[in-house]
C-alpha atoms as a PDB file:
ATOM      1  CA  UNK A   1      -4.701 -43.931  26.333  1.00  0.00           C
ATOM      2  CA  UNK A   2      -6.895 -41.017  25.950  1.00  0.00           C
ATOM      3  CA  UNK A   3      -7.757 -38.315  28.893  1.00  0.00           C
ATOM      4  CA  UNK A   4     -10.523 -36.085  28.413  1.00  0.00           C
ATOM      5  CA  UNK A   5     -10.144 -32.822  30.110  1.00  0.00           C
ATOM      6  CA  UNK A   6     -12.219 -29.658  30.352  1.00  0.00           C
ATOM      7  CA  UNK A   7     -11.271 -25.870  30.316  1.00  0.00           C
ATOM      8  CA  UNK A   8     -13.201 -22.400  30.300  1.00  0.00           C
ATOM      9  CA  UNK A   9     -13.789 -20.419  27.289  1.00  0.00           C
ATOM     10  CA  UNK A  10     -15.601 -17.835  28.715  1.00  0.00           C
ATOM     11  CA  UNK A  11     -12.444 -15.123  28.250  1.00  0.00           C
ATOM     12  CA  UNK A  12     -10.797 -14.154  24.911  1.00  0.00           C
ATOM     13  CA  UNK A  13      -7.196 -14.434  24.964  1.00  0.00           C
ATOM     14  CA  UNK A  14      -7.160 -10.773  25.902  1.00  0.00           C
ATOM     15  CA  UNK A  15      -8.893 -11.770  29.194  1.00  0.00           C
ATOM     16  CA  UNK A  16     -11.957  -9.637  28.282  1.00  0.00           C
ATOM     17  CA  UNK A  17     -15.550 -11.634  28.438  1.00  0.00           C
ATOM     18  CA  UNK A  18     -16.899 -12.971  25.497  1.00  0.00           C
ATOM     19  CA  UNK A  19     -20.685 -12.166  24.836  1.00  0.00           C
ATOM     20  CA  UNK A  20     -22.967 -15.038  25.391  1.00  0.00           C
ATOM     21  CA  UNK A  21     -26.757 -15.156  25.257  1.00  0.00           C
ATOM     22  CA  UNK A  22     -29.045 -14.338  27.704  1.00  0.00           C
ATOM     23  CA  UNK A  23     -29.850 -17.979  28.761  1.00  0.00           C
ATOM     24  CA  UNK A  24     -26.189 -18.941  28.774  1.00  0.00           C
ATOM     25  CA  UNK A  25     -25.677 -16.231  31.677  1.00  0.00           C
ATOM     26  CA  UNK A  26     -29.201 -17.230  33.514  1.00  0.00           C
ATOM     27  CA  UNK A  27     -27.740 -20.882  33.075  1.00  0.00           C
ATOM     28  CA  UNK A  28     -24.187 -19.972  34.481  1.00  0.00           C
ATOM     29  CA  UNK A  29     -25.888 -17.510  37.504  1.00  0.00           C
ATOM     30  CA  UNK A  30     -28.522 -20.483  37.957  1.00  0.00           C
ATOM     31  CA  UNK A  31     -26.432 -23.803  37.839  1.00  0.00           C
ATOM     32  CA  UNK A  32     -23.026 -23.303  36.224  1.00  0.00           C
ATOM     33  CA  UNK A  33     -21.061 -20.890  38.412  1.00  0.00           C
ATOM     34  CA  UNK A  34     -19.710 -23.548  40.936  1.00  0.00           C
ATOM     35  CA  UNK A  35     -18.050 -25.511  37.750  1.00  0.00           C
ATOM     36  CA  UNK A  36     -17.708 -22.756  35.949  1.00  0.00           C
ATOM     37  CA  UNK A  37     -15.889 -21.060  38.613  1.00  0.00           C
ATOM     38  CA  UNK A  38     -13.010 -24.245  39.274  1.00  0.00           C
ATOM     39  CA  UNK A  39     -12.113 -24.636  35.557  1.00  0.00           C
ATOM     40  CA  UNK A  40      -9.243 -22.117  34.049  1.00  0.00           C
ATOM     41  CA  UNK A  41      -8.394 -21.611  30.225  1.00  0.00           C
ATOM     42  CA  UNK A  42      -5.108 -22.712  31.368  1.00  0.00           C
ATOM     43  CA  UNK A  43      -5.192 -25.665  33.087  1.00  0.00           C
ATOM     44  CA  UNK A  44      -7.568 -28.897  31.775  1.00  0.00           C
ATOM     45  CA  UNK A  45      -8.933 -30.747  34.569  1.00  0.00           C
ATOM     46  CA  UNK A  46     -10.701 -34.333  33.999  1.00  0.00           C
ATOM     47  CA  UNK A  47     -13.895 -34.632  35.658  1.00  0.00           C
ATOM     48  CA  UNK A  48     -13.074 -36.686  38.892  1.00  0.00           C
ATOM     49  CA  UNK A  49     -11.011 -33.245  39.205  1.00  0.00           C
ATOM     50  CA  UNK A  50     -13.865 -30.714  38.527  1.00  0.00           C
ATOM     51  CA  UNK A  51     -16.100 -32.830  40.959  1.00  0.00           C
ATOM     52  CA  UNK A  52     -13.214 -32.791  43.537  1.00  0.00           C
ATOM     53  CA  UNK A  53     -13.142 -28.663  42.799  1.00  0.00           C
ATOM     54  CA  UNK A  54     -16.295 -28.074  42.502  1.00  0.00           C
ATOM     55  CA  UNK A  55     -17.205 -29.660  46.146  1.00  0.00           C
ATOM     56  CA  UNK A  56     -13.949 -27.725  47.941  1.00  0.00           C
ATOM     57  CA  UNK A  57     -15.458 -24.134  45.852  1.00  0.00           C
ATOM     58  CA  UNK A  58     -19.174 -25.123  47.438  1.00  0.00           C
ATOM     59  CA  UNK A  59     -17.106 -25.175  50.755  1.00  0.00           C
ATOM     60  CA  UNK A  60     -15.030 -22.078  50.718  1.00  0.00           C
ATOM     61  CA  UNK A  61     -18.226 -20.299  49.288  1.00  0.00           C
ATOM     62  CA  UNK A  62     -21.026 -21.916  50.611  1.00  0.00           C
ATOM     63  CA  UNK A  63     -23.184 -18.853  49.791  1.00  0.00           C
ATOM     64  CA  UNK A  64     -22.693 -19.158  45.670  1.00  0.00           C
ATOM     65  CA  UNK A  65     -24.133 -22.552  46.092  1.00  0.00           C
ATOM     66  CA  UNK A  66     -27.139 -23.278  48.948  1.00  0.00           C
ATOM     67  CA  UNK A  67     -29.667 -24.943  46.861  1.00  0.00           C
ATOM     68  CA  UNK A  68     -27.269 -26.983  44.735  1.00  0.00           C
ATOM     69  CA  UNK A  69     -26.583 -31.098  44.982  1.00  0.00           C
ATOM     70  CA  UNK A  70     -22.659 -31.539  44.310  1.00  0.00           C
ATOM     71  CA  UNK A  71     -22.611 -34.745  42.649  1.00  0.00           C
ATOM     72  CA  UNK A  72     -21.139 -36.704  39.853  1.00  0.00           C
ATOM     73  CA  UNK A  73     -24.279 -36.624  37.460  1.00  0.00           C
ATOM     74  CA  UNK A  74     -25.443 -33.109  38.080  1.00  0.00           C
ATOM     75  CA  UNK A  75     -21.423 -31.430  37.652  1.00  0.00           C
ATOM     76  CA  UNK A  76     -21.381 -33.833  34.370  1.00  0.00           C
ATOM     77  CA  UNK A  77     -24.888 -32.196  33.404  1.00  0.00           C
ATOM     78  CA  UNK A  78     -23.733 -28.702  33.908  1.00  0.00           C
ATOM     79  CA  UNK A  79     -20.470 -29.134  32.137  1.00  0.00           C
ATOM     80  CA  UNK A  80     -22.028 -30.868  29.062  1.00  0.00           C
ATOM     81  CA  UNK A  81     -25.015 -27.421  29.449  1.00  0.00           C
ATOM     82  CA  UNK A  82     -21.840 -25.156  29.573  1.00  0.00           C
ATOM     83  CA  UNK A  83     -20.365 -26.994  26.702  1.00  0.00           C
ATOM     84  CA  UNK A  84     -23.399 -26.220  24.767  1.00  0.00           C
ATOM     85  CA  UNK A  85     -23.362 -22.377  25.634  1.00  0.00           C
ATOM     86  CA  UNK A  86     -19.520 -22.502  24.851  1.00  0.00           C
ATOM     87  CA  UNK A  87     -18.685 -21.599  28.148  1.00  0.00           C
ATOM     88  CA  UNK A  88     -16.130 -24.878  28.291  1.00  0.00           C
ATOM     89  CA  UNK A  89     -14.043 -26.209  26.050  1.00  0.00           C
ATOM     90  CA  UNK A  90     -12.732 -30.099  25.442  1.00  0.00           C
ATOM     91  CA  UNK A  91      -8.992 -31.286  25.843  1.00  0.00           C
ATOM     92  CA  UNK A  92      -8.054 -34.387  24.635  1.00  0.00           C
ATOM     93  CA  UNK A  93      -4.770 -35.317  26.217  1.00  0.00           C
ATOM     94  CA  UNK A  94      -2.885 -38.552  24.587  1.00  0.00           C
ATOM     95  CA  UNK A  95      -1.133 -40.453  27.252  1.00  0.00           C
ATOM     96  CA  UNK A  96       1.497 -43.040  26.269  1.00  0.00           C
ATOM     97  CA  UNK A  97       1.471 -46.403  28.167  1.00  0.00           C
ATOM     98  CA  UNK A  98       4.446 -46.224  29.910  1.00  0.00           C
ATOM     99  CA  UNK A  99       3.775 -43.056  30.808  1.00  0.00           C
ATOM    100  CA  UNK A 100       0.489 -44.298  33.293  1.00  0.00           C
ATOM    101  CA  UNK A 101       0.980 -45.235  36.405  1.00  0.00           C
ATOM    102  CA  UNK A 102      -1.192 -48.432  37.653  1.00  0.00           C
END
């Protein structure tokens, strides 16, 4: 079994910014931050986990999001926009069957 996961690519290994075009930073200020702002370079989360993220973010900083709708579709549409930018980056984890839990 397969698990896609999702990271941020937005640093250099050196933990400086990498440069992005202007309408991948209007995009992130505009719509990306709250996802944006859950995911790590370090740790790959799977969406159910970036939805569950995103939502506790919008409530600890309910200011970064007002206008914004929290759900399923519209974090999947920002993380396939921020995929675009390269702003995220795909994990595909291999789990073996004994290793899942049902």
């Amino acid at each position: 079994m397969t698990h896609l996961k999702f990271i941020r690519t937005t640093h250099d290994n050196n933990g400086r910014c990498r440069s992005f075009p202007p309408e991948a930073r209007r995009f992130w200020r505009e719509h990306g931050a709250v996802v944006g702002e859950t995911l790590r370079p370090e740790t790959p989360l799977t969406l159910a986990e970036i939805v569950t993220a995103s939502r506790e973010y919008a409530l600890e900083c309910p200011e970064s999001c007002l206008s914004q709708i929290l759900d399923e579709e519209r974090i999947a549409w920002c993380l396939i926009k921020l995929l675009q930018y390269d702003m995220v980056g795909i994990v595909v984890e291999v789990v073996s069957a004994a290793n899942v839990i049902h």
